[in-house]
Protein backbone atom coordinates (compact mmCIF):
# COMPACT_ATOMS: atom_id res chain seq x y z
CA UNK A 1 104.27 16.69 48.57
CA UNK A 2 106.82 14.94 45.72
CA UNK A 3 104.83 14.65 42.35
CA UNK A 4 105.90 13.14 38.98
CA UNK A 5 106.06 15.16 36.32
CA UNK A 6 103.93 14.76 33.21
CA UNK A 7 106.44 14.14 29.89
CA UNK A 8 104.11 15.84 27.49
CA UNK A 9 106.29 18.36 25.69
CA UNK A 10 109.76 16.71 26.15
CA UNK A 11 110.41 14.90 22.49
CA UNK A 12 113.08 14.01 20.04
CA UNK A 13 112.48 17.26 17.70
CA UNK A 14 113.63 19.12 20.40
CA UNK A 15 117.06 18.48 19.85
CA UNK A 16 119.37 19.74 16.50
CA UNK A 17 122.04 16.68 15.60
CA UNK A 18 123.67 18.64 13.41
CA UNK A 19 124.34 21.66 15.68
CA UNK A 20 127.53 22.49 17.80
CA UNK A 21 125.88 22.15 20.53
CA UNK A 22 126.44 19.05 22.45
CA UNK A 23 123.09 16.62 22.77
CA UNK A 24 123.37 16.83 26.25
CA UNK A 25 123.49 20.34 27.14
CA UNK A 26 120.47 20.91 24.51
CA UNK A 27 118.49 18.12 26.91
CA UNK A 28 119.85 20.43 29.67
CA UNK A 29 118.40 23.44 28.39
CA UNK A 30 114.98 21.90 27.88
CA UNK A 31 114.83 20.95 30.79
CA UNK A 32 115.81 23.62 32.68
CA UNK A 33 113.00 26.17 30.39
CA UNK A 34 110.64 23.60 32.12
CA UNK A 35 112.13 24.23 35.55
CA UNK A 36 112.15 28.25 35.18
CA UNK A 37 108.65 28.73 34.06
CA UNK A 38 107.62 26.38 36.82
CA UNK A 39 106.08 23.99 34.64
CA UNK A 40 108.41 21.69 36.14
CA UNK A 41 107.61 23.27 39.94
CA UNK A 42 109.33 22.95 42.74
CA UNK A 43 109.81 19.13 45.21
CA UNK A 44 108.42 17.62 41.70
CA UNK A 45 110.22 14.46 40.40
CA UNK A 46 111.69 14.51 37.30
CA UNK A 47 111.26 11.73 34.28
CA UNK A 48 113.95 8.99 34.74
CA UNK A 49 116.98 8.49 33.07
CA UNK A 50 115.51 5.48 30.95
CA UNK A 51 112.29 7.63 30.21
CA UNK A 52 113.96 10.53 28.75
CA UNK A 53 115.99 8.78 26.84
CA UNK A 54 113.50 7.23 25.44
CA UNK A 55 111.74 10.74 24.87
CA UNK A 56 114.69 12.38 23.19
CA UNK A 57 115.79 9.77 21.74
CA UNK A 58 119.17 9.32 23.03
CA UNK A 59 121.88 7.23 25.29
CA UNK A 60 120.86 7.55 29.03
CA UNK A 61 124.26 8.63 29.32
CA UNK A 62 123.77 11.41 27.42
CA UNK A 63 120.71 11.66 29.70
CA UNK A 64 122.49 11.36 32.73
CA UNK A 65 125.34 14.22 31.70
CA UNK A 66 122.16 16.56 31.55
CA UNK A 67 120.74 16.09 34.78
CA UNK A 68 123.95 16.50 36.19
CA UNK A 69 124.27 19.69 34.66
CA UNK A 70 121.07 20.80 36.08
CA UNK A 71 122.00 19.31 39.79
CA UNK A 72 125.53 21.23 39.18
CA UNK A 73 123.40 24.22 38.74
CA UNK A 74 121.25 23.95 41.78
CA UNK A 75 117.98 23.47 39.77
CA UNK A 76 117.74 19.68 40.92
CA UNK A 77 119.19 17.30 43.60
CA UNK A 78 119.76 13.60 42.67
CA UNK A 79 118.52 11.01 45.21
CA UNK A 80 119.87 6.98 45.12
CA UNK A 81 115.95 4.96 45.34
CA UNK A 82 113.98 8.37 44.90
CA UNK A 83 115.05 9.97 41.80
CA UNK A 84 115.98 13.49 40.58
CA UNK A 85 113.77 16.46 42.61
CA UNK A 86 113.99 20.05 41.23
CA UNK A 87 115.09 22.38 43.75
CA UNK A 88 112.95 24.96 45.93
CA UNK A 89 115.40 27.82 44.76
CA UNK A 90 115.01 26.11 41.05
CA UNK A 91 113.01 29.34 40.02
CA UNK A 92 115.06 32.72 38.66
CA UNK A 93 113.76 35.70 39.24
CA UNK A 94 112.82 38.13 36.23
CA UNK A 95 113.64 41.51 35.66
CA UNK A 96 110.01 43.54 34.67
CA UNK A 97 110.42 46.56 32.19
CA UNK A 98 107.87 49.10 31.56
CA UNK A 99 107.02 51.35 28.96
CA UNK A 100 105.02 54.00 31.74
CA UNK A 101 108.03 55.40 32.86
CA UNK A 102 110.77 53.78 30.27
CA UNK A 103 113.85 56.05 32.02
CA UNK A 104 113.33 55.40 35.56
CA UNK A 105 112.59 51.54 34.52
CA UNK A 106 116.40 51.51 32.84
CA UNK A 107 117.90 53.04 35.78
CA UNK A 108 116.34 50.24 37.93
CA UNK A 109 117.51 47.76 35.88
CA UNK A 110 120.99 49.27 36.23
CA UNK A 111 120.66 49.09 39.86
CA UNK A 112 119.33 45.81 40.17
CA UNK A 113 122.07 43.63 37.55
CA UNK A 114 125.73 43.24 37.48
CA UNK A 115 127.59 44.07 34.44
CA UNK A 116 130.61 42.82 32.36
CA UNK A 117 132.14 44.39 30.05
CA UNK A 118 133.62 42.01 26.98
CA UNK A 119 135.27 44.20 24.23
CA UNK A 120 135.08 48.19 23.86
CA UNK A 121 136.87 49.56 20.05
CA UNK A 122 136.74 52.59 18.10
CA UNK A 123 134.94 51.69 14.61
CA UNK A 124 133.57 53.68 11.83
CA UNK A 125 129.86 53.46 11.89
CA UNK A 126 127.84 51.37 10.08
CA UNK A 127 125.14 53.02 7.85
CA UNK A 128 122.47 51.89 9.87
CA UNK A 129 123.47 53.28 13.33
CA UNK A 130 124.94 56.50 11.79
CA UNK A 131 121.32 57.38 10.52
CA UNK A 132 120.23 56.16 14.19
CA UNK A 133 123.00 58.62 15.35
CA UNK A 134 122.00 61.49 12.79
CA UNK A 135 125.93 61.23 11.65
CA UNK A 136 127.53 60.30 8.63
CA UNK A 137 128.24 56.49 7.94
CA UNK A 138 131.89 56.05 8.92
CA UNK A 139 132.03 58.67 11.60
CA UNK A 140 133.83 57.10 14.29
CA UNK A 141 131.47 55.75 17.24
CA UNK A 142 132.74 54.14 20.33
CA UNK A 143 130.96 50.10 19.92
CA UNK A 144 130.79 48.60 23.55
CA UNK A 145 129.77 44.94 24.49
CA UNK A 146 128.19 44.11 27.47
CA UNK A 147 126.73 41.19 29.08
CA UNK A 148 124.25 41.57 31.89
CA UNK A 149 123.73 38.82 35.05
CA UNK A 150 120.91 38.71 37.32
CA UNK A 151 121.72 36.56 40.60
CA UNK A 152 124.89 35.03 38.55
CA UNK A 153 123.16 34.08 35.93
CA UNK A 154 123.23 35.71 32.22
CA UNK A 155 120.40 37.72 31.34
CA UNK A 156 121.21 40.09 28.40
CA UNK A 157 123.87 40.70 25.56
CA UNK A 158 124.43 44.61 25.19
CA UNK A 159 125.77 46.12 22.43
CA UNK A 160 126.24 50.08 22.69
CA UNK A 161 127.78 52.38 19.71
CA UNK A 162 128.01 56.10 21.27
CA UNK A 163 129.68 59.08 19.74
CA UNK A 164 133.03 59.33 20.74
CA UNK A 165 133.24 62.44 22.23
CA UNK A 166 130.83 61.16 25.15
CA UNK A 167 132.70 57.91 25.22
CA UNK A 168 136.11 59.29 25.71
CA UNK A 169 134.86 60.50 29.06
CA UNK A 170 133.58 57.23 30.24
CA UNK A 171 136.07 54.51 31.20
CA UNK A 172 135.49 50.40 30.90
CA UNK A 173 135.64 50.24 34.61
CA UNK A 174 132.56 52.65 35.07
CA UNK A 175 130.63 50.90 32.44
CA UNK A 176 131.40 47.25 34.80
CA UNK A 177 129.72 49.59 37.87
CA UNK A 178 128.05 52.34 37.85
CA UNK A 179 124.27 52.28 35.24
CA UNK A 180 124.62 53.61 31.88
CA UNK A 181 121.68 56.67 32.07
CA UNK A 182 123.25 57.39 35.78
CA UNK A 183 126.74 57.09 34.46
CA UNK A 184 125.72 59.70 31.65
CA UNK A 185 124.51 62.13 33.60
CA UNK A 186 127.71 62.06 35.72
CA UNK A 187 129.42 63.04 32.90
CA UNK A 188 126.54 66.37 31.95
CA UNK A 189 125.00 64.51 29.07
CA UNK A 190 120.67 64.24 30.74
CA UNK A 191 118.53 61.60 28.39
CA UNK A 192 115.47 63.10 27.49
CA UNK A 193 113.60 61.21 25.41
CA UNK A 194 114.15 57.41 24.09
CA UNK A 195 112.73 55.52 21.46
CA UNK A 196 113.17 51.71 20.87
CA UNK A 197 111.91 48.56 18.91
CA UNK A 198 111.23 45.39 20.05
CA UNK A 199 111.33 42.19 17.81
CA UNK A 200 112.78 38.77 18.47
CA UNK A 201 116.14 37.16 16.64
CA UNK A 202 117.97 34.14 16.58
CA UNK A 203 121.10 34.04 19.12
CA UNK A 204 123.76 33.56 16.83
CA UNK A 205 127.17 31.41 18.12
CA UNK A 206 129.02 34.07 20.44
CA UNK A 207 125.81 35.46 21.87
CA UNK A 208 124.11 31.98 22.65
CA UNK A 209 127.49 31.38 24.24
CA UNK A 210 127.32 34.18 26.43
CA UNK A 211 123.63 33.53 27.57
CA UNK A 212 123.60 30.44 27.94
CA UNK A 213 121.46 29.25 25.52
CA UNK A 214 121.60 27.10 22.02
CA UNK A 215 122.19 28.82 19.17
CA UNK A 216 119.12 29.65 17.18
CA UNK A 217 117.58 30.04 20.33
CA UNK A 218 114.94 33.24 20.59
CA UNK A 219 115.83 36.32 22.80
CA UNK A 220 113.93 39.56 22.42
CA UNK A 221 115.75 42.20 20.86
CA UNK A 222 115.03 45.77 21.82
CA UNK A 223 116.79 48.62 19.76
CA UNK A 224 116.68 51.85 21.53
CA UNK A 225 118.34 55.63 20.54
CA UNK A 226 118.65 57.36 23.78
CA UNK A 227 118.77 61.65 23.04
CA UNK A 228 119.57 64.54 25.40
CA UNK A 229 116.96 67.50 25.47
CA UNK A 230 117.97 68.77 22.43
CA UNK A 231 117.26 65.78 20.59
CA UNK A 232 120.83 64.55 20.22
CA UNK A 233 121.08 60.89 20.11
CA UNK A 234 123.87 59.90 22.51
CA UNK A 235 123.42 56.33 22.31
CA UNK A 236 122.23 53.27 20.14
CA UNK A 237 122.12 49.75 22.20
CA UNK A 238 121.00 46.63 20.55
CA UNK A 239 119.75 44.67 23.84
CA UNK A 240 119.49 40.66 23.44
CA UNK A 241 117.16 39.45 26.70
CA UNK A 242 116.70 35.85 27.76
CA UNK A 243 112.99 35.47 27.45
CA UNK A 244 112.99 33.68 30.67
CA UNK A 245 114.84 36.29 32.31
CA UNK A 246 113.20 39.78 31.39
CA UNK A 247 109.56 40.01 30.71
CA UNK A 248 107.87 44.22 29.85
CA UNK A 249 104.79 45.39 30.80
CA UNK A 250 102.48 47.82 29.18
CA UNK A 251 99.30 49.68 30.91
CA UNK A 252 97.46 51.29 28.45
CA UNK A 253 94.53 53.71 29.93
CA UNK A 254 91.62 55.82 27.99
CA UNK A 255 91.95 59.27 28.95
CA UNK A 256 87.88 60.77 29.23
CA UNK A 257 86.14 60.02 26.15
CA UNK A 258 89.29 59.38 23.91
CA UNK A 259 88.52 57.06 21.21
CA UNK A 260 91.32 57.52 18.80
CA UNK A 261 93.72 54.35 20.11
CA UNK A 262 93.26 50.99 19.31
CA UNK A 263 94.72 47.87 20.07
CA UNK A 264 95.41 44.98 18.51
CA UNK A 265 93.28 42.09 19.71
């Protein structure tokens, strides 16, 4: 059954005058963070033109170029006497990480998103990924950037620095097809062991560009150094994830009477 949507949330300070950004993608992308965490849920009836602009504080034409985004994206159909509905298909699926069994998770994740690939260049390292590396700063390293779709739509912003002698073996097209970890141990080098960070960052410009979002928007940054068995790192990636998009999961478990961990909370 069609039900109207509450407005609490939508506002004025939502939107950044002063950014590049035009106002009525920014509406857009509100609105469509309401539609993809199901806040907004499916059949439901959106605001009205004259309502949200009212909320944000702008033209209802600007109002009107955002919901035609969204309909042009398949996240809402527009009906003459009935209104804007959001779309049974509105919701995107996630991609769920896990830190039980963080190689097999990777591979997955290979397996399950397409890749392209949008610049690969030789540079000299920078200091901080040559420690990551164990090399000295300005050793060449192969940098690779990547950007990662689930069902068409953009989900992460890779970028890879690897030693070159395991990059010259590895071609731009394999990196567009085949997983990184399986594509690596094509090629003899076996990951052993990974470690990684996880923080969140502003998207600056060309990244927000790329996924979609505003700039200044959060992702979650992970940082991981990938090594082979004898504790080689083989590769650094900086991975910038759509919040909406990815989401990791951690299962923590006391072994017997084990009461040296502690979590936060």
């Amino acid at each position: 059954m069609d039900q109207p949507l509450s407005t609490a949330g939508l506002h004025a300070d939502q939107l950044d005058h002063g950014a590049p950004t035009p106002l009525y993608h920014q509406i857009y992308l509100v609105l469509r963070e309401k539609i993809r965490t199901g806040e907004f849920p499916a059949n439901a009836i959106m605001p009205g033109e004259q309502e949200l602009a009212k909320l944000f504080d702008v033209s209802r034409i600007t109002v009107k170029r955002a919901l035609n985004e969204l309909a042009a994206h398949d996240l809402v159909t527009r009906h003459r006497g009935r209104g804007t509905v959001v779309t049974a298909s509105a919701a995107l699926p996630q991609v769920h990480g896990s830190f039980d069994n963080l190689i097999e998770s990777l591979k997955t994740l290979g397996l399950e998103t397409e890749v392209q690939v949008l610049e690969v260049a030789e540079q000299p390292a920078p200091a901080p990924i040559a420690a990551l590396l164990d090399m000295e700063p300005g050793t060449p390293v192969q940098r690779a950037v990547r950007l990662r779709q689930l069902s068409g739509e953009p989900f992460s912003y890779l970028i890879q620095f690897m030693p070159t002698d395991i990059a010259a073996h590895i071609t731009r097209t394999e990196m567009e097809t085949i997983p990184t970890l399986v594509l690596l141990e094509q090629k003899g080098v076996i990951v052993y062991e990974a470690e990684q960070w996880i923080t969140t960052v502003a998207a600056d410009p060309v990244m927000a560009t790329a996924l979609d979002l505003a700039a200044g928007a959060p992702v979650l940054k992970i940082e991981r150094v990938m090594r082979d068995k004898a504790g080689r790192p083989v590769q650094v990636i900086h991975g910038h994830y759509r919040p909406d998009r990815f989401k990791y999961h951690v299962h923590y478990k006391r072994k017997g009477r084990d009461r040296s961990w502690n979590l936060d909370g």
